[in-house]
N, C-alpha and C. Protein backbone atom coordinates (compact mmCIF):
# COMPACT_ATOMS: atom_id res chain seq x y z
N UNK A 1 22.01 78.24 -41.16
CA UNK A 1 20.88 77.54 -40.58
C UNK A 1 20.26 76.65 -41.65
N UNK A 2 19.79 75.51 -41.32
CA UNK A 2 19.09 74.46 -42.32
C UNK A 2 17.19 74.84 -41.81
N UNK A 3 16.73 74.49 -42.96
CA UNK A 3 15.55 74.37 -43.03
C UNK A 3 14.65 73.31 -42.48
N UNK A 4 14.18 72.71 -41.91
CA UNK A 4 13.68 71.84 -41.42
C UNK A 4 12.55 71.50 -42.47
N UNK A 5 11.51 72.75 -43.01
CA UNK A 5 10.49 72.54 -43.18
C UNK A 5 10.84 71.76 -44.61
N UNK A 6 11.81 72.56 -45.24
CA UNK A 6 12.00 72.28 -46.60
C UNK A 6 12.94 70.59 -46.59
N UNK A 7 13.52 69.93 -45.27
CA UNK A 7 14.28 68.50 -45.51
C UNK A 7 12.93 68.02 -45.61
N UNK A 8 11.80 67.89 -44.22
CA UNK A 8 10.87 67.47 -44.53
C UNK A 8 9.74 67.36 -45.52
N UNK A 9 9.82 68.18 -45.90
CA UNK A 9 8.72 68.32 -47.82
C UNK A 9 9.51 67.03 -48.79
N UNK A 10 11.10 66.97 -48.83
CA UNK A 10 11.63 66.29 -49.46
C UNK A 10 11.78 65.02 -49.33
N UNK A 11 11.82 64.60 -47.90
CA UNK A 11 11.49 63.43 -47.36
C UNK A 11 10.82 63.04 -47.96
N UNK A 12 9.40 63.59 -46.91
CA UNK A 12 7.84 63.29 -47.58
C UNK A 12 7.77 62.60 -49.01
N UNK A 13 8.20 63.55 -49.79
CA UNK A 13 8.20 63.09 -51.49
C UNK A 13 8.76 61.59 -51.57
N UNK A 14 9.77 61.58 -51.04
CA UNK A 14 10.11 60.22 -51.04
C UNK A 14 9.58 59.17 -50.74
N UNK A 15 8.89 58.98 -49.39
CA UNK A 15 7.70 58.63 -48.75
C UNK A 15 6.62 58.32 -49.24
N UNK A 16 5.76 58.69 -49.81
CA UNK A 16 4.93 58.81 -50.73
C UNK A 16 5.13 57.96 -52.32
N UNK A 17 6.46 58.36 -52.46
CA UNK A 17 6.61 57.62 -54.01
C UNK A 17 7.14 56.34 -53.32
N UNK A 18 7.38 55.87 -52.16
CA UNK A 18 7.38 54.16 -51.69
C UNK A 18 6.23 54.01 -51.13
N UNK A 19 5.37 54.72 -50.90
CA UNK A 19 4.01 54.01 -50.61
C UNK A 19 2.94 53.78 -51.47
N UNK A 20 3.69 54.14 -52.68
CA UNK A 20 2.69 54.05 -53.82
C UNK A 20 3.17 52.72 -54.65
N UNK A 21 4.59 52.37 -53.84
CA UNK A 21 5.03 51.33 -54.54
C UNK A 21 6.16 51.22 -55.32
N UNK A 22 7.24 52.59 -55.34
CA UNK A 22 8.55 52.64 -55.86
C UNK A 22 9.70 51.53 -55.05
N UNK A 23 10.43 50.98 -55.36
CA UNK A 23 11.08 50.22 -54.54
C UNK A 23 12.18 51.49 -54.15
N UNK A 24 12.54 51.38 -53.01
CA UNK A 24 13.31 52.68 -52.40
C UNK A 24 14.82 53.04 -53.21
N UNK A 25 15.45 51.45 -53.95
CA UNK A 25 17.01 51.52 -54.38
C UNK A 25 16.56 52.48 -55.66
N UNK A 26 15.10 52.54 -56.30
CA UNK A 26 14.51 53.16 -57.29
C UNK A 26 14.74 54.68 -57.32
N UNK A 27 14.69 55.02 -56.18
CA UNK A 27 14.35 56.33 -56.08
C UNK A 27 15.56 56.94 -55.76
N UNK A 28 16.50 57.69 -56.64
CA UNK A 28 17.48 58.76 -57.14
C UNK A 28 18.21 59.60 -55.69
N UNK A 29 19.10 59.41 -55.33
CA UNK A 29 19.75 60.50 -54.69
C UNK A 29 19.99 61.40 -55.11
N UNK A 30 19.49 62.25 -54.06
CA UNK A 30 19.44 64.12 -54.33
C UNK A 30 21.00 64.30 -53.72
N UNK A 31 21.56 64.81 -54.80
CA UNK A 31 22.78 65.70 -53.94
C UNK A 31 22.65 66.58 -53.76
N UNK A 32 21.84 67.93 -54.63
CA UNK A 32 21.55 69.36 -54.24
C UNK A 32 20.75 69.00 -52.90
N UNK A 33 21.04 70.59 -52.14
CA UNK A 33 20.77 70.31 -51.00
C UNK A 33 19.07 70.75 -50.90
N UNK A 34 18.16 70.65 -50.28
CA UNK A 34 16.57 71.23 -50.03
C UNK A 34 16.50 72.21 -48.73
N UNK A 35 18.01 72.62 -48.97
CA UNK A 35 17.75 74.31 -47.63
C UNK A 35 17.68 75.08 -48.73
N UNK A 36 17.09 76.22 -47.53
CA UNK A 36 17.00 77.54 -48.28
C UNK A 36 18.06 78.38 -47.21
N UNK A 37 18.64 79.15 -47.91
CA UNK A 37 19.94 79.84 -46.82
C UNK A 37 19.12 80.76 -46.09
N UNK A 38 19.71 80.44 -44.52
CA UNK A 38 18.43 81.26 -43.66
C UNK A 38 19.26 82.08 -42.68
N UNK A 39 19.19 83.15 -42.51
CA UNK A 39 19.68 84.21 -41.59
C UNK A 39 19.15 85.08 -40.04
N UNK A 40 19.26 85.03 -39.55
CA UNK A 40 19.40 86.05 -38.07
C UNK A 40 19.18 87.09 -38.25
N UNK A 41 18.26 88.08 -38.46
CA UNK A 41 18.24 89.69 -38.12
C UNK A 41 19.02 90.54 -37.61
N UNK A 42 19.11 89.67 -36.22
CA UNK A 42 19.77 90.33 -35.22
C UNK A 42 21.42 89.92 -35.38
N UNK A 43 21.84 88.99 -36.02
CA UNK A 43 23.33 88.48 -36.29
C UNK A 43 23.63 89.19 -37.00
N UNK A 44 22.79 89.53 -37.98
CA UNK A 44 23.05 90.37 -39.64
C UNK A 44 23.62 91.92 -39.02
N UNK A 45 22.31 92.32 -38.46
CA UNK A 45 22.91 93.56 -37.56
C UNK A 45 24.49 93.85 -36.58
N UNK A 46 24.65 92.93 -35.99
CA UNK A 46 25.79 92.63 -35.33
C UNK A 46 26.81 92.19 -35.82
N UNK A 47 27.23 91.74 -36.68
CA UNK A 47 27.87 91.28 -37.83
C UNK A 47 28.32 92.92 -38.94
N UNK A 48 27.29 93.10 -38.80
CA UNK A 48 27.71 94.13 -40.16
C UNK A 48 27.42 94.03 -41.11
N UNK A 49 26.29 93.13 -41.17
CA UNK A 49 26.16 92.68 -43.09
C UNK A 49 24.66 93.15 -43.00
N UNK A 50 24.78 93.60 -44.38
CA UNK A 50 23.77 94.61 -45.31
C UNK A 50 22.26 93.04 -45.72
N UNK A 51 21.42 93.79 -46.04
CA UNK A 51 20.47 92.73 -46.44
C UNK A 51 21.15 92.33 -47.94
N UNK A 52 21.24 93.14 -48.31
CA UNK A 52 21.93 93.42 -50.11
C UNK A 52 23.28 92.62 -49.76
N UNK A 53 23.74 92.28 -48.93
CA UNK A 53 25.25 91.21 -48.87
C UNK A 53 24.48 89.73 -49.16
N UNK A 54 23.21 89.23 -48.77
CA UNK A 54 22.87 88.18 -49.16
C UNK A 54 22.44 87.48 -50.27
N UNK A 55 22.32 86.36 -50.11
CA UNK A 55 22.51 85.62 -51.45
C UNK A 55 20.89 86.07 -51.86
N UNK A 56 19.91 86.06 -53.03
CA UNK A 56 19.46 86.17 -53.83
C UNK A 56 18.79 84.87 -53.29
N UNK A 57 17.08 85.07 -52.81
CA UNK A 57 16.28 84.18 -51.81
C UNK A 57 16.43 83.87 -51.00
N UNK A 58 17.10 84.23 -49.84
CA UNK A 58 17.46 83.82 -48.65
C UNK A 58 16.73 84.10 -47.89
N UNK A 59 16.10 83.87 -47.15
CA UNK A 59 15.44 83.66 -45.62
C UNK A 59 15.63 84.94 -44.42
N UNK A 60 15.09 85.66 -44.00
CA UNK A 60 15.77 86.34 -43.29
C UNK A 60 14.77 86.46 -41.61
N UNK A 61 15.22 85.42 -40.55
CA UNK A 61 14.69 85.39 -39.61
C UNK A 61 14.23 86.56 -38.49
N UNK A 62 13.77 86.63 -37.64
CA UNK A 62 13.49 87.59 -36.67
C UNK A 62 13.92 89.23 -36.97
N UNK A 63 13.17 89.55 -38.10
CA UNK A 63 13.71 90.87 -38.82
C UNK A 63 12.30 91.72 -37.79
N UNK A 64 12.70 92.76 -37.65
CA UNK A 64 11.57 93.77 -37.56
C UNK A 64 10.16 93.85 -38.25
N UNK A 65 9.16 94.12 -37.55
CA UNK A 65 8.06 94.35 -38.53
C UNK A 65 8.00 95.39 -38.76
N UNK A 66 7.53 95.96 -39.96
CA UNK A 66 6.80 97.41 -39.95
C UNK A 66 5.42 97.74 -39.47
N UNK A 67 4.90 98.45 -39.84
CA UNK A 67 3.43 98.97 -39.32
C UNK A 67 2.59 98.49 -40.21
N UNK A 68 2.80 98.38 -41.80
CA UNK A 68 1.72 97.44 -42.21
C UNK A 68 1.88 96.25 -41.99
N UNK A 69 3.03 95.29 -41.70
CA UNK A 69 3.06 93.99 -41.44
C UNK A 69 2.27 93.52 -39.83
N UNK A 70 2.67 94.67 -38.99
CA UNK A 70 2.20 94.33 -37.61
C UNK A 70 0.82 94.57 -37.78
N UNK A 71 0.22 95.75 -37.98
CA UNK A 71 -0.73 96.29 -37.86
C UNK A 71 -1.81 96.12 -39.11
N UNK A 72 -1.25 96.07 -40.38
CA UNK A 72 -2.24 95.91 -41.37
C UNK A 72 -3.66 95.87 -41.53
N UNK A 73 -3.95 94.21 -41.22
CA UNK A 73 -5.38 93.89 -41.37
C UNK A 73 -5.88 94.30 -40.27
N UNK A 74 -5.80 94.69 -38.91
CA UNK A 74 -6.31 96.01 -37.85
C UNK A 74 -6.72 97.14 -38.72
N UNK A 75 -5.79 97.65 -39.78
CA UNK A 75 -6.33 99.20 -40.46
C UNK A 75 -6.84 98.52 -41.52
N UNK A 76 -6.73 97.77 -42.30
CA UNK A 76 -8.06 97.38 -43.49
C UNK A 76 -9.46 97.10 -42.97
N UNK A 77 -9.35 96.41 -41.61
CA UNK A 77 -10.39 96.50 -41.31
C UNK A 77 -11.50 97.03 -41.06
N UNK A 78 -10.45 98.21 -40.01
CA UNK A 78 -11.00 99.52 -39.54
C UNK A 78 -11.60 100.46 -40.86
N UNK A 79 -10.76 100.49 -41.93
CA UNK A 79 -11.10 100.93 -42.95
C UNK A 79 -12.52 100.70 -43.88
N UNK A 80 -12.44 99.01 -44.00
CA UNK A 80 -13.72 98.87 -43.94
C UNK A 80 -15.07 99.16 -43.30
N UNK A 81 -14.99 99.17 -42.32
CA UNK A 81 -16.17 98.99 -41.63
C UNK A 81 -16.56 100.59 -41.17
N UNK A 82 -15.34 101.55 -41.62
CA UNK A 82 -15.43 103.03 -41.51
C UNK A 82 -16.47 103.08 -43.17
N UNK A 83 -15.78 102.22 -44.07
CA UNK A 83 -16.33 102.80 -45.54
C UNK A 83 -18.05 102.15 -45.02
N UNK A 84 -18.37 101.04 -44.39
CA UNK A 84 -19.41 100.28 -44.46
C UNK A 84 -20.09 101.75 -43.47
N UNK A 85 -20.15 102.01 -42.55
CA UNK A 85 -20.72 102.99 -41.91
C UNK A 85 -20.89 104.09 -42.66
N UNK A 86 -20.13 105.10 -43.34
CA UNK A 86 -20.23 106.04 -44.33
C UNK A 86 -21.22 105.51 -45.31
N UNK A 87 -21.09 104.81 -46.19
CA UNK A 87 -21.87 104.25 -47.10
C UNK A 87 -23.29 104.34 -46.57
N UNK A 88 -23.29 103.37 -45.55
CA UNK A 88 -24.80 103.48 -44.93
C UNK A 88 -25.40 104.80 -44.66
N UNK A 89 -24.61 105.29 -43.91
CA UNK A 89 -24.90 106.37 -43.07
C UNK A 89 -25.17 107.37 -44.53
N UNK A 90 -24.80 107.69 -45.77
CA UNK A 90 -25.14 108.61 -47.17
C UNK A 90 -25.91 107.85 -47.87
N UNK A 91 -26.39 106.76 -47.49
CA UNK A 91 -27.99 105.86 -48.46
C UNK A 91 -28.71 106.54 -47.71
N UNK A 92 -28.81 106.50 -46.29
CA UNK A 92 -30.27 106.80 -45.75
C UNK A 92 -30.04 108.69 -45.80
N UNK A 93 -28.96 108.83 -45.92
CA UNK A 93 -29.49 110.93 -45.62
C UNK A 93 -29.71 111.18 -47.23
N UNK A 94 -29.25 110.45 -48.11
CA UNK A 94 -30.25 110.72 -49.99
C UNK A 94 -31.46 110.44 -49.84
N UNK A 95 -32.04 109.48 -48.80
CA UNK A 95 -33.62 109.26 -49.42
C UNK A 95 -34.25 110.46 -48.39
């Protein structure tokens, strides 16, 4: 899979350095490519391949969440506002 976000960032750059006034024959062809290697969850699974079979930064699409990714800032929150109630609630029973 190609990156979209990352052709466009590279574009852009280009873009920018002709609107500032580079003449375009100026500006260097990239042969490295501006993807990032991007993967399927669900292909990876079906396929047979390990996360550890991939290349070293790769992308890994529609993977599962866990419970702190889904849920997280729901329980920090909750957490907070449990510590903010406690807190309160042991200022006023000391005085």
């Amino acid at each position: 899979m190609t990156s979209g976000e990352l052709q466009g960032e590279t574009a852009a750059e280009m873009v920018i350095r002709i609107l500032i006034g580079v003449f375009p024959w100026d500006i260097p062809v990239r042969w490295e490519s501006p993807n990032q290697y991007m993967f399927d969850y669900v292909e990876l699974v079906r396929q047979g391949i390990t996360l550890s079979d991939l290349p070293q930064g790769s992308m890994v699409i529609n993977r599962p969440q866990g419970l702190s990714e889904r849920y997280g800032k729901y329980i920090l929150t909750a957490c907070a506002v449990n510590l903010g109630v406690n807190n309160k609630g042991s200022v006023a029973f000391e005085r």
